[in-house]
N, C-alpha and C. Protein backbone atom coordinates (compact mmCIF):
# COMPACT_ATOMS: atom_id res chain seq x y z
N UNK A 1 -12.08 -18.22 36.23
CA UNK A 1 -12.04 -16.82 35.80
C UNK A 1 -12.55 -16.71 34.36
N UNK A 2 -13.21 -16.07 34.06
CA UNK A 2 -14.09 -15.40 32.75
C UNK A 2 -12.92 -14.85 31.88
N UNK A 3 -12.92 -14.84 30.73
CA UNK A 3 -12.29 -14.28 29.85
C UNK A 3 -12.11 -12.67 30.07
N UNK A 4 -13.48 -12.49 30.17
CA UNK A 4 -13.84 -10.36 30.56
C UNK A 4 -13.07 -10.65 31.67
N UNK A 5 -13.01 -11.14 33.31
CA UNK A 5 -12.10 -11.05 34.40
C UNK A 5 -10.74 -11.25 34.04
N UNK A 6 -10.06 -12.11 33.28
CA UNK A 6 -8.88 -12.07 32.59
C UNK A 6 -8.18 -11.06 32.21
N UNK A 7 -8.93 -10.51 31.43
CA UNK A 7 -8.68 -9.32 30.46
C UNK A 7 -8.86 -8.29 31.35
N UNK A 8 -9.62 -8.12 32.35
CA UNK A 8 -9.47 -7.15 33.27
C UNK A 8 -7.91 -6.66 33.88
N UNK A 9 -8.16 -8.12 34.88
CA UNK A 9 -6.94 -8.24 35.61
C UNK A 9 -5.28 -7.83 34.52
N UNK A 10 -5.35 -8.62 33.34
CA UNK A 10 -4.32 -8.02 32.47
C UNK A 10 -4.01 -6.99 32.70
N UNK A 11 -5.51 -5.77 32.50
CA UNK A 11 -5.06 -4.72 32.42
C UNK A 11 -4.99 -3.44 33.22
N UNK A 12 -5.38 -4.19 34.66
CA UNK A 12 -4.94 -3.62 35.75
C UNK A 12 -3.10 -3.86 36.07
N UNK A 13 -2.62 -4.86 35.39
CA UNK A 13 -1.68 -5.44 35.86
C UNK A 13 -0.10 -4.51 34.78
N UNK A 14 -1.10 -4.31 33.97
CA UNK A 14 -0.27 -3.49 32.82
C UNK A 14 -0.29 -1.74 33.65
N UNK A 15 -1.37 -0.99 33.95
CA UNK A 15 -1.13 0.16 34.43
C UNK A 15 -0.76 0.50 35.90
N UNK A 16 -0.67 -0.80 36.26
CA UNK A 16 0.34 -0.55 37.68
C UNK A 16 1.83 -0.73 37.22
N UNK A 17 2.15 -1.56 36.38
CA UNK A 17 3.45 -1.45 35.58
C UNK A 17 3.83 -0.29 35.28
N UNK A 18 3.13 0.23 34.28
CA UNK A 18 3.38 1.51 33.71
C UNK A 18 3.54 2.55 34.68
N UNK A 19 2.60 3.05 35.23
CA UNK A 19 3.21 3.50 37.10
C UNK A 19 4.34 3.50 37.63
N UNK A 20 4.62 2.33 37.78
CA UNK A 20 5.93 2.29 38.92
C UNK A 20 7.18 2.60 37.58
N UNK A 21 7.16 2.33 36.38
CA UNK A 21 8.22 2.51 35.64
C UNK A 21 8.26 4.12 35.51
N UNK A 22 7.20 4.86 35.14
CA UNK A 22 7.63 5.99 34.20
C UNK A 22 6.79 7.69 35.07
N UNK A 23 5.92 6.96 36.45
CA UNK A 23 4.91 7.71 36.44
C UNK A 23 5.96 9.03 37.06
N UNK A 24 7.00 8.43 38.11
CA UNK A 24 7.96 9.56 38.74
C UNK A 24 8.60 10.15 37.61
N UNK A 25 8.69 10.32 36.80
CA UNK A 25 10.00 10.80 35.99
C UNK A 25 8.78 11.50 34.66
N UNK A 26 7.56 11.00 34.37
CA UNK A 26 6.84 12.02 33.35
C UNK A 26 5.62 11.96 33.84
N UNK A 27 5.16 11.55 35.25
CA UNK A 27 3.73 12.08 35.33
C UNK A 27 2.55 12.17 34.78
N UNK A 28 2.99 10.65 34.15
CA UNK A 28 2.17 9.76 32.94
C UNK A 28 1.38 9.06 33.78
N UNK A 29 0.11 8.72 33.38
CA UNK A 29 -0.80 7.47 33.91
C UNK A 29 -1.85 6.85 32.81
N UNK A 30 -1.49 5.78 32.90
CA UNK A 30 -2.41 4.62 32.01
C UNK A 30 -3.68 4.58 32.70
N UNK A 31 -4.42 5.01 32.04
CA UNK A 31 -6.07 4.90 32.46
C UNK A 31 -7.02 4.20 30.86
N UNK A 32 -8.52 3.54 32.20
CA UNK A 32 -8.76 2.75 31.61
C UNK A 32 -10.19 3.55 30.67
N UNK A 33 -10.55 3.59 29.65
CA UNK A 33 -11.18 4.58 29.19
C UNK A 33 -12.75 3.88 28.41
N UNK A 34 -13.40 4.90 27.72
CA UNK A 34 -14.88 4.15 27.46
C UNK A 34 -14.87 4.08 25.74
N UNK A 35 -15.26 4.29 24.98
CA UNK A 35 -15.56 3.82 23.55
C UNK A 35 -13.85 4.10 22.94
N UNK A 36 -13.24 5.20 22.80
CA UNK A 36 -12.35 5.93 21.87
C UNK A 36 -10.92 5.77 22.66
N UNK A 37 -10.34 5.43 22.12
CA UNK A 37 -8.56 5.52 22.95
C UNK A 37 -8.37 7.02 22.96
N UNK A 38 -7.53 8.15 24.08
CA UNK A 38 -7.20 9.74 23.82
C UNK A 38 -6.28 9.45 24.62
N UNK A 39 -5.32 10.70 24.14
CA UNK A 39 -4.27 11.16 24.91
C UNK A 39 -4.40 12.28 25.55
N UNK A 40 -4.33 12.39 26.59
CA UNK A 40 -4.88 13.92 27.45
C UNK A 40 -3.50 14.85 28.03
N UNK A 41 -2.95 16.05 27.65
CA UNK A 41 -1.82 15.98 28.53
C UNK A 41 -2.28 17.08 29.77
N UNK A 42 -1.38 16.86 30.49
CA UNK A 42 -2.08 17.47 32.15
C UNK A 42 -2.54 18.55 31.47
N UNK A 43 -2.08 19.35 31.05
CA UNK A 43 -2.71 20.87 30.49
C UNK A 43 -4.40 20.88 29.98
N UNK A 44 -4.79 19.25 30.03
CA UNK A 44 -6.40 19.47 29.82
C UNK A 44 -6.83 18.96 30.72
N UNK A 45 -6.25 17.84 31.82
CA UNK A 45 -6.95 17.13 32.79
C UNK A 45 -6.95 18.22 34.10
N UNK A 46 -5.58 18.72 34.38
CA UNK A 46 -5.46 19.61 35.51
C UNK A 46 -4.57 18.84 36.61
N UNK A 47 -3.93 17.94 35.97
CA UNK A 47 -3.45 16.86 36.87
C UNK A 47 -2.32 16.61 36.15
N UNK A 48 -2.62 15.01 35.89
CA UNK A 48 -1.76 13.98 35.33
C UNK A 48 -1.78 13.98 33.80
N UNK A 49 -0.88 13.94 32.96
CA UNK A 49 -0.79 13.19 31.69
C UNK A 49 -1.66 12.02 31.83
N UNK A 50 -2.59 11.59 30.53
CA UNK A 50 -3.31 10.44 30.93
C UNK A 50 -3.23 9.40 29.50
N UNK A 51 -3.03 8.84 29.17
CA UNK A 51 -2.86 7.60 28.05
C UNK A 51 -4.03 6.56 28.58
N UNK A 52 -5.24 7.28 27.36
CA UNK A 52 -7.09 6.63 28.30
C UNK A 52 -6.67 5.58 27.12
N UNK A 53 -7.18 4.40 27.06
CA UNK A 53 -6.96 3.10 26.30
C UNK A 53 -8.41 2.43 26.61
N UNK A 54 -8.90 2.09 24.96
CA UNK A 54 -10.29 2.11 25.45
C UNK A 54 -11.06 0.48 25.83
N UNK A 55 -11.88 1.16 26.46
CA UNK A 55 -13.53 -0.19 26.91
C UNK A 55 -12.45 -1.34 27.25
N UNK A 56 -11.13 -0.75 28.06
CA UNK A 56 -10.55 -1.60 29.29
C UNK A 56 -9.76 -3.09 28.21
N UNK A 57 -9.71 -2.75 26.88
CA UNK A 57 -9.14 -4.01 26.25
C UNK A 57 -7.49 -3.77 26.06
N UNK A 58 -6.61 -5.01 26.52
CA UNK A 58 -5.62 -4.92 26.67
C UNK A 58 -4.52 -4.32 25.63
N UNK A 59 -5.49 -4.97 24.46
CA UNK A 59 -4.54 -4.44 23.44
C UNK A 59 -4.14 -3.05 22.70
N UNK A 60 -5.57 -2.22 23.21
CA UNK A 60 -5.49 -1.34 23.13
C UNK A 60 -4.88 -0.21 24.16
N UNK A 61 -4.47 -1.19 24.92
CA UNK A 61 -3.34 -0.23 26.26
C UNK A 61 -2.20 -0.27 25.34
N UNK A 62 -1.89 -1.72 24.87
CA UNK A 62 -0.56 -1.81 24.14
C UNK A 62 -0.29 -0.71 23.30
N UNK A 63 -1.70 -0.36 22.21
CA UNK A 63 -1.54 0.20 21.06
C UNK A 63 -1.19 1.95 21.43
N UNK A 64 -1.97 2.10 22.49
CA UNK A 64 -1.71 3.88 22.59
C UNK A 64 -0.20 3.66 23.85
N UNK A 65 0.32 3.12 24.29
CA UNK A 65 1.59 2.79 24.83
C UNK A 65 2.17 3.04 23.93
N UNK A 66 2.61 2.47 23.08
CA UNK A 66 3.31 2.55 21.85
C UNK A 66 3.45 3.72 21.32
N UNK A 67 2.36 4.50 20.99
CA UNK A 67 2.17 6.28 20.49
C UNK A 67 2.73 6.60 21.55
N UNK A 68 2.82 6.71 22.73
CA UNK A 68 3.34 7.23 23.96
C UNK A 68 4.75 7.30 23.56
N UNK A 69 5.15 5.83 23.55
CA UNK A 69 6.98 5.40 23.05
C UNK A 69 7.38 6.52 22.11
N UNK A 70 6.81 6.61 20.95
CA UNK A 70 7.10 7.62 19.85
C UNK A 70 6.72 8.96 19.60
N UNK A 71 5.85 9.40 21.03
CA UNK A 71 6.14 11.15 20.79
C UNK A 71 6.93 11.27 21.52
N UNK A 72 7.64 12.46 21.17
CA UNK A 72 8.53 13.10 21.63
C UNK A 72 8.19 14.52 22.80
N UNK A 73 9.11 14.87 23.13
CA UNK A 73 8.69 15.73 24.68
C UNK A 73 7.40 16.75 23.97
N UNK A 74 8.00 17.32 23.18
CA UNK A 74 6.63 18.63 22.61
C UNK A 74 5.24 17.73 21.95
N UNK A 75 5.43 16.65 21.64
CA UNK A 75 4.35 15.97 21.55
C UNK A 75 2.68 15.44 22.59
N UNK A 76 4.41 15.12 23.81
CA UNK A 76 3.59 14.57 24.63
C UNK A 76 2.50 15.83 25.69
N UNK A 77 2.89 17.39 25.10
CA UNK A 77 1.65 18.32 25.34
C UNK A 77 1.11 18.68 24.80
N UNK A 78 0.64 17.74 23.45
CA UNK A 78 -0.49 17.75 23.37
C UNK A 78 -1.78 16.74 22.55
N UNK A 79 -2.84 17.08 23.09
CA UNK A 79 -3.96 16.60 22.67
C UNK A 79 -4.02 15.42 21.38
N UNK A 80 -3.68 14.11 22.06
CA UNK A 80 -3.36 13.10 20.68
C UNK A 80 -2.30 13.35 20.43
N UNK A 81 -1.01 14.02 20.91
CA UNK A 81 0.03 13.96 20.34
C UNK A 81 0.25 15.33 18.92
N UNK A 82 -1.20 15.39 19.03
CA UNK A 82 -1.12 16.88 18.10
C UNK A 82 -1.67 16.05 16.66
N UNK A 83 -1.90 14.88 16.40
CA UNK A 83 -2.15 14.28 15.09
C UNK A 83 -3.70 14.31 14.93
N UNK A 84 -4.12 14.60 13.90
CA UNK A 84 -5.28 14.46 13.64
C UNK A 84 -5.79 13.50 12.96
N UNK A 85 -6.78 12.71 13.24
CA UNK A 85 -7.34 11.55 12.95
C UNK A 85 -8.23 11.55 12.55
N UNK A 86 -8.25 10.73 11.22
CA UNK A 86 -9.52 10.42 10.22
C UNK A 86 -10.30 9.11 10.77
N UNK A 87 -11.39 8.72 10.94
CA UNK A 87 -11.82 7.59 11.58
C UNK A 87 -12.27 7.01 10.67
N UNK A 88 -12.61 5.88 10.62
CA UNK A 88 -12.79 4.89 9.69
C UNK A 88 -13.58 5.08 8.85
N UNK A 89 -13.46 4.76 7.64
CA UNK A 89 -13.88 4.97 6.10
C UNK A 89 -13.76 5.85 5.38
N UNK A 90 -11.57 5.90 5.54
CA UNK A 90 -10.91 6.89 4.93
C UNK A 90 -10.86 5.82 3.23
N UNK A 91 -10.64 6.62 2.22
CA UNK A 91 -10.39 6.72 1.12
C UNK A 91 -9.15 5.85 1.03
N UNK A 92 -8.35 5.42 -0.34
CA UNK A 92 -7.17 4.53 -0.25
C UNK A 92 -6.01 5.71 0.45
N UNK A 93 -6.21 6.77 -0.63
CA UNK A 93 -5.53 7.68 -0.19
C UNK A 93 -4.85 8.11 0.75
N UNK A 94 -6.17 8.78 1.77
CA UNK A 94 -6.49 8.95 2.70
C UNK A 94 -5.54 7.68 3.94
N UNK A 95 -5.95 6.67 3.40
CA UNK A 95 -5.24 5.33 4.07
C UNK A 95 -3.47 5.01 4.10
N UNK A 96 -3.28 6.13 3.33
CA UNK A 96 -1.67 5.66 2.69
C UNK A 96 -0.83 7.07 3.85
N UNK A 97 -1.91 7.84 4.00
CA UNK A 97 -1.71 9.27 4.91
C UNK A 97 -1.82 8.88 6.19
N UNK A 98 -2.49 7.63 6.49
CA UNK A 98 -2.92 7.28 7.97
C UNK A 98 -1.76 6.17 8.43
N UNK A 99 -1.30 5.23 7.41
CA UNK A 99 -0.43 4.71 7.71
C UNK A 99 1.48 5.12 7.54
N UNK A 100 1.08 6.29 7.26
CA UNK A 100 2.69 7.03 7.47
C UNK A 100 2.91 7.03 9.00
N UNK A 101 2.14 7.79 9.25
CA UNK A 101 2.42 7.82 10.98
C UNK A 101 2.23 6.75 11.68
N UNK A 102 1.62 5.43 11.60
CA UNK A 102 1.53 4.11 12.12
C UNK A 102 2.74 3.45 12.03
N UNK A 103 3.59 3.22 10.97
CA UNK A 103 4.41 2.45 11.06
C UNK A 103 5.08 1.99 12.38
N UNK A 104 5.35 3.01 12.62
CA UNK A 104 6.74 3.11 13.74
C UNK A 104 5.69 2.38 15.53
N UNK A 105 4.48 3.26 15.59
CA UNK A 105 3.91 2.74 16.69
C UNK A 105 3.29 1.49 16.53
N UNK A 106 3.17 1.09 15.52
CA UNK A 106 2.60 -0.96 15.63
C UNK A 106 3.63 -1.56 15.54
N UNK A 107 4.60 -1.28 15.06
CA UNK A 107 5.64 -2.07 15.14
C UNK A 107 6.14 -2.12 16.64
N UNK A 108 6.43 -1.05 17.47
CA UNK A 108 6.27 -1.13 18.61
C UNK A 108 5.22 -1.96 19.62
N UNK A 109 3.95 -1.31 18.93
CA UNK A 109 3.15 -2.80 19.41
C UNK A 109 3.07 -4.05 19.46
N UNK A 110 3.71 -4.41 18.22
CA UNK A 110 3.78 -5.79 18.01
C UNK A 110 5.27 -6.37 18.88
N UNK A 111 5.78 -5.75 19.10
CA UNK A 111 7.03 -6.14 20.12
C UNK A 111 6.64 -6.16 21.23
N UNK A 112 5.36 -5.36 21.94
CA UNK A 112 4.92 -4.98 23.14
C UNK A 112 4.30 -6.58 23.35
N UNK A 113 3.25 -6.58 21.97
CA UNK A 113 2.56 -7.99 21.98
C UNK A 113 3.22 -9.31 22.04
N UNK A 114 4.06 -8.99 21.34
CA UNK A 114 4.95 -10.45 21.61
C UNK A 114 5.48 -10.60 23.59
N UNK A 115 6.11 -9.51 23.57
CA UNK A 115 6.67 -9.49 25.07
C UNK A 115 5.34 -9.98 25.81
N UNK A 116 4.30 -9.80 25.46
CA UNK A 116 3.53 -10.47 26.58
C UNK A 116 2.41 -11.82 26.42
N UNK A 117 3.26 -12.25 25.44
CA UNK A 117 2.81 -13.82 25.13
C UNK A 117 1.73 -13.53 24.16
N UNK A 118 1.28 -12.77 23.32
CA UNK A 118 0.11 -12.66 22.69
C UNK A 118 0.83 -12.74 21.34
N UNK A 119 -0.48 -13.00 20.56
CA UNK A 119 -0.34 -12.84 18.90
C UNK A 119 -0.25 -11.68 18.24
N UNK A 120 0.56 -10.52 17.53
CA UNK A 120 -0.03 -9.23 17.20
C UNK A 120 -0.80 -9.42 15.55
N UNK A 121 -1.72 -8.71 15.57
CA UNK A 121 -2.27 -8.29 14.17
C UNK A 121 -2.44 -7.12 13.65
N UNK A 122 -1.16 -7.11 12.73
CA UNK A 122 -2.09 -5.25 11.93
C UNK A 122 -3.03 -5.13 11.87
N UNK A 123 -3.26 -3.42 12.30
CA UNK A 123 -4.93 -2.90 11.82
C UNK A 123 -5.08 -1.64 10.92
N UNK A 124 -5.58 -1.97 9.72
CA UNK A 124 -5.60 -0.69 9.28
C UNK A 124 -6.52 -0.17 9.79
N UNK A 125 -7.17 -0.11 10.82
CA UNK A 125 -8.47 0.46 11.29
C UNK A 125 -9.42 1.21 9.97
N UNK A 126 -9.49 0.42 8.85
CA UNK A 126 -10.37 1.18 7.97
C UNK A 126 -11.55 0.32 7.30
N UNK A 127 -12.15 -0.19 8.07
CA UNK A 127 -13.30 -1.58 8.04
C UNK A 127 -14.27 -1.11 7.06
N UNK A 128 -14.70 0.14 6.92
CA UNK A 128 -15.71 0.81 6.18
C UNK A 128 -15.22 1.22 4.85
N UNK A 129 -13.98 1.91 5.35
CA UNK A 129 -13.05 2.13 3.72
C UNK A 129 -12.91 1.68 2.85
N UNK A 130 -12.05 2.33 2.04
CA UNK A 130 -11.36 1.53 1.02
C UNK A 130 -9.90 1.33 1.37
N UNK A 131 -9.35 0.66 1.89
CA UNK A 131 -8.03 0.56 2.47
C UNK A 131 -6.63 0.65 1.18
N UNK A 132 -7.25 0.13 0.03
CA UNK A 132 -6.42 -0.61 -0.99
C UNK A 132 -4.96 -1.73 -1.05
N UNK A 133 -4.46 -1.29 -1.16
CA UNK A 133 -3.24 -2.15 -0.98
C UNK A 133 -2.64 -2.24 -0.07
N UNK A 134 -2.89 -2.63 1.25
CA UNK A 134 -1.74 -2.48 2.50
C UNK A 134 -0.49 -3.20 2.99
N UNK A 135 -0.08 -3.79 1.67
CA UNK A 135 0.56 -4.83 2.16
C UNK A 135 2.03 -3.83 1.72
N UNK A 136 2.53 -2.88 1.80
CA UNK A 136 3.81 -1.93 1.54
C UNK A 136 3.51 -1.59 3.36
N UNK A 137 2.48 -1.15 3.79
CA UNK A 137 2.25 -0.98 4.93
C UNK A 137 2.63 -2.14 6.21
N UNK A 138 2.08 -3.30 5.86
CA UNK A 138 2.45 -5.07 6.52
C UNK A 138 4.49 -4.69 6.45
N UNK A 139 4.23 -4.66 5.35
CA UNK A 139 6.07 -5.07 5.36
C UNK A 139 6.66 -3.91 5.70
N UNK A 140 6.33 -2.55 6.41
CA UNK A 140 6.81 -1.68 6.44
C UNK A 140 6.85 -2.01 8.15
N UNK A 141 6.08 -2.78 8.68
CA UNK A 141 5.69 -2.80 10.01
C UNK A 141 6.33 -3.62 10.56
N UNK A 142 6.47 -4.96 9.45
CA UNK A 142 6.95 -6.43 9.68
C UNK A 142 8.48 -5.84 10.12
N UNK A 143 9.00 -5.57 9.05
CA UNK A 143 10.39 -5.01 8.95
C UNK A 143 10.89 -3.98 10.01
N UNK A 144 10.30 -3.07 10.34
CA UNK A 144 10.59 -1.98 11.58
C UNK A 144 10.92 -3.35 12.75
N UNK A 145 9.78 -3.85 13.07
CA UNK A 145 9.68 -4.66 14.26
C UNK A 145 11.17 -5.96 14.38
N UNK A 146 11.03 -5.68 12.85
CA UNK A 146 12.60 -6.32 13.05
C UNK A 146 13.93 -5.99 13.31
N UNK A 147 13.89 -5.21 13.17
CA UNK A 147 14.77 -4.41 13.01
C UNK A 147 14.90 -3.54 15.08
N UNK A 148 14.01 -3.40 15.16
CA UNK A 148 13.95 -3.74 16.92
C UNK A 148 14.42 -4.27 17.41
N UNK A 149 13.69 -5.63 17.50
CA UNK A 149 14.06 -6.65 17.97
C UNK A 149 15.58 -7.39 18.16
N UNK A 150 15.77 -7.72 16.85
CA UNK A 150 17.23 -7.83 16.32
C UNK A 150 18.31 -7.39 15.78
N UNK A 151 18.38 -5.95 15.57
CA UNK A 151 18.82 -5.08 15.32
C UNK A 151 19.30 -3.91 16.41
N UNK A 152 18.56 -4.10 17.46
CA UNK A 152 19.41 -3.45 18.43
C UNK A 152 18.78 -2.04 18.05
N UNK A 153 17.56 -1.90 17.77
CA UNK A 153 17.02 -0.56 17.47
C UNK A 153 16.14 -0.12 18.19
N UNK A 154 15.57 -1.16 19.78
CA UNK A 154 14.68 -0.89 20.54
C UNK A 154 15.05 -0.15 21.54
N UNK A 155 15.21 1.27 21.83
CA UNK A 155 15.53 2.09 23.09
C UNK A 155 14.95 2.85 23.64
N UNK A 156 15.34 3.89 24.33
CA UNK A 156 14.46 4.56 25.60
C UNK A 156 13.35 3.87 26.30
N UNK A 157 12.43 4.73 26.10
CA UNK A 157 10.70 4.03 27.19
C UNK A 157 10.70 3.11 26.65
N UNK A 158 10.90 3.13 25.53
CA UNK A 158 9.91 1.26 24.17
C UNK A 158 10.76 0.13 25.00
N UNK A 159 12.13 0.31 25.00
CA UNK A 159 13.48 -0.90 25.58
C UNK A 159 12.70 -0.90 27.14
N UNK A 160 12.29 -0.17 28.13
CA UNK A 160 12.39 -0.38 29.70
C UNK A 160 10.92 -0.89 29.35
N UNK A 161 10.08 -0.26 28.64
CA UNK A 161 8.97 -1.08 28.63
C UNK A 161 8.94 -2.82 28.34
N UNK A 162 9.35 -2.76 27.07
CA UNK A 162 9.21 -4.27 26.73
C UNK A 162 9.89 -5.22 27.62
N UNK A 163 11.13 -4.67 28.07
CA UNK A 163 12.08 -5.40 28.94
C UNK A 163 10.74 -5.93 30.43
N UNK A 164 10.33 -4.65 30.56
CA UNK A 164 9.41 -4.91 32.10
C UNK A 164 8.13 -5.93 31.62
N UNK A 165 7.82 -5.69 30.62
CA UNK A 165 6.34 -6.60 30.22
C UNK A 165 7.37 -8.26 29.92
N UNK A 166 8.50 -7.99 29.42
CA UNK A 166 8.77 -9.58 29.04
C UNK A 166 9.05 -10.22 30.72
N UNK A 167 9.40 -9.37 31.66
CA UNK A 167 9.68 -10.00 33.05
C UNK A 167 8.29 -10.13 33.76
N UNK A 168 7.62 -9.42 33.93
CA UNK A 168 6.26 -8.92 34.83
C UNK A 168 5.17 -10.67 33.86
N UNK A 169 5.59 -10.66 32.42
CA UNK A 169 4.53 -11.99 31.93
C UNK A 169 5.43 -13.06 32.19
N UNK A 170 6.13 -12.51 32.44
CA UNK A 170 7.53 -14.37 32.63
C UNK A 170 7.92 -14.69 31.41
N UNK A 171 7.97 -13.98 30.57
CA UNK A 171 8.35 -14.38 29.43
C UNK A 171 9.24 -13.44 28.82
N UNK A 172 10.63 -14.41 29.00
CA UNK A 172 11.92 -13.88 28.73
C UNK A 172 12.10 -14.09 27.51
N UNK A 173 12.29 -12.85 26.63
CA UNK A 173 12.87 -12.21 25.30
C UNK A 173 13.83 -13.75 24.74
N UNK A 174 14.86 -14.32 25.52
CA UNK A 174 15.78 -15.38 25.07
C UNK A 174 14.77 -17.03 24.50
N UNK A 175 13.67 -16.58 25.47
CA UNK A 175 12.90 -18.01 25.17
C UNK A 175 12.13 -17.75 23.80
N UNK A 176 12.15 -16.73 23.59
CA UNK A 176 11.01 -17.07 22.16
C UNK A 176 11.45 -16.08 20.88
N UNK A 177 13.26 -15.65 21.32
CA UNK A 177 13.17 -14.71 20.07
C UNK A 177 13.70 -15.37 18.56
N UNK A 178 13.77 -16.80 18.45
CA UNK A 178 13.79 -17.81 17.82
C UNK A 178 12.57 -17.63 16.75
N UNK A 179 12.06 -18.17 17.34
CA UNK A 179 10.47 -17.94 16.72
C UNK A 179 10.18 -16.63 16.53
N UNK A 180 10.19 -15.61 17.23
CA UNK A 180 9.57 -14.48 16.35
C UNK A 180 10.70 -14.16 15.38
N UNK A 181 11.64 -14.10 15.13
CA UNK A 181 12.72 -14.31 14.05
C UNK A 181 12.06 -14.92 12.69
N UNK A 182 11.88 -16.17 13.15
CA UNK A 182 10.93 -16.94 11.82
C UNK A 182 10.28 -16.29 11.41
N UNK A 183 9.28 -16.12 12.42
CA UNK A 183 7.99 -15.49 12.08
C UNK A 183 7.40 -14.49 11.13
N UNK A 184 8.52 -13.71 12.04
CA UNK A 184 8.56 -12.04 11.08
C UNK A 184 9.50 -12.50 10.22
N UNK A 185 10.50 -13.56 9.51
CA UNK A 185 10.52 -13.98 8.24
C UNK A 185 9.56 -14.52 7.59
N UNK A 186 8.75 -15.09 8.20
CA UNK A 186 7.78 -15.93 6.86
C UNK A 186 6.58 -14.68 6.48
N UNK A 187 6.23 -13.81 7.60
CA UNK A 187 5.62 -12.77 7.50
C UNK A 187 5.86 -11.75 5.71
N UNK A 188 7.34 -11.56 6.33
CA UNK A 188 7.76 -10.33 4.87
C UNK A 188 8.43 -11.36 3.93
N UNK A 189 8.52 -12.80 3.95
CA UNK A 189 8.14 -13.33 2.39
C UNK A 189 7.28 -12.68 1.48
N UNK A 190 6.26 -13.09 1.36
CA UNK A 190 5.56 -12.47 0.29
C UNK A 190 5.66 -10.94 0.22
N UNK A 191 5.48 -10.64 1.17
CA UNK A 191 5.85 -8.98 0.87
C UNK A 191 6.48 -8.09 0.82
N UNK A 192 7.54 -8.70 0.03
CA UNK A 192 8.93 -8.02 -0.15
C UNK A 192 9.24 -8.51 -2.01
N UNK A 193 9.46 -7.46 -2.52
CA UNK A 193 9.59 -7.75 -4.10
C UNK A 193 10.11 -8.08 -4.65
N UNK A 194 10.06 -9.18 -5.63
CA UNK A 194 11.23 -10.31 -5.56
C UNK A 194 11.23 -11.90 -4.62
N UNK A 195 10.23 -11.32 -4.01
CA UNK A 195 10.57 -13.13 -3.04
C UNK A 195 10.88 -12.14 -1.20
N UNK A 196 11.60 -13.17 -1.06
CA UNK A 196 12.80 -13.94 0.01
C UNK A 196 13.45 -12.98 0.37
N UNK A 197 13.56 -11.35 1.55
CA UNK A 197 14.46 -10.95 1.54
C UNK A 197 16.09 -11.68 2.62
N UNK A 198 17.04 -11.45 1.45
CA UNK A 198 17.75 -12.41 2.26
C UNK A 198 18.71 -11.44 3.39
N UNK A 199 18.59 -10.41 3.80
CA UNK A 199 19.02 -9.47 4.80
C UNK A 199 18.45 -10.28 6.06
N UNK A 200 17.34 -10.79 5.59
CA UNK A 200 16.57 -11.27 7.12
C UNK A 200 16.77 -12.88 7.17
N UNK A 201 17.50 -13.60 6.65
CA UNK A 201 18.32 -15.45 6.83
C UNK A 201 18.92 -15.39 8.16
């Protein structure tokens, strides 16, 4: 099997998941989409709620999943969630405005990512920009995700989701939450002021 067939199958395997968990109860569907990730709610398709995740890459199912997790009912009618988006080669500024509303959904991602055996990496999605300092942003993300995880702060869709992706990849939450523990400690070392936060020993 090809890497592209891999990555396919992943992510056929992820929106039949998503389906059988949530499709009866919000009439949500994970679809596989072409250049741009969108959120469509039935009120523009004529149908279904649609969470399009783009040019079929897995991680980007993860990433607009996650926005899914964190709108709320009046959100989820409408268009993107109702947020408006600057596309890449926002200003620092501009960047500090884009990552207010990120926090909460990568950190979700990165729990999504872990649950399914993968590596996560922040993105400031601002390749062209000037991003400036993102590392208040890293530890803002590092820390949420911890606080998830081990903290007992992961619930509603985000908890039945991750729970179903850590069973559906075979990879049970008990086998590896050791390591991401570390992890996301050695992570917010440096980026926490002062050193070492010791809340997280």
């Amino acid at each position: 099997m090809t890497p592209e067939e891999h990555e396919y199958q992943e992510g056929e395997k992820l929106i039949q998941l998503f389906a059988e968990l949530f499709y009866d109860r919000y009439q949500t569907r994970l679809v596989r989409g072409g250049e741009e990730p969108l959120y469509l709610p039935a009120s523009m398709t004529g149908d279904d709620h649609q969470i399009i995740f783009a040019r079929g890459y897995f991680t980007s199912a993860l990433h607009e999943l996650a926005h899914w997790c964190v709108a709320g009912e009046k959100r989820r009618e409408l268009e993107d969630f109702g947020y408006w988006y600057l596309p890449d080669g926002r200003s620092a500024a501009q960047q500090r405005a884009f990552e207010k509303v990120e926090v909460r959904p990568q950190a979700f991602e990165q729990c999504f990512t872990l649950a399914s055996g993968r590596k996560f990496h922040i993105s400031a999605d601002n390749l062209s920009g000037e991003p400036g300092d993102t590392r208040n942003f890293e530890r803002q993300v590092h820390r949420l995700t911890y606080q998830l995880l081990f903290e007992d702060q992961l619930q509603g869709r985000a908890r039945i989701l991750f729970d179903a992706i850590c069973q559906t990849w075979n990879n049970p939450f008990p086998d590896w939450q050791e390591e991401a523990r570390q992890e996301l400690s050695e992570k917010l070392k440096p980026l926490v002021a002062g050193g070492y936060d010791r809340s997280l020993a």
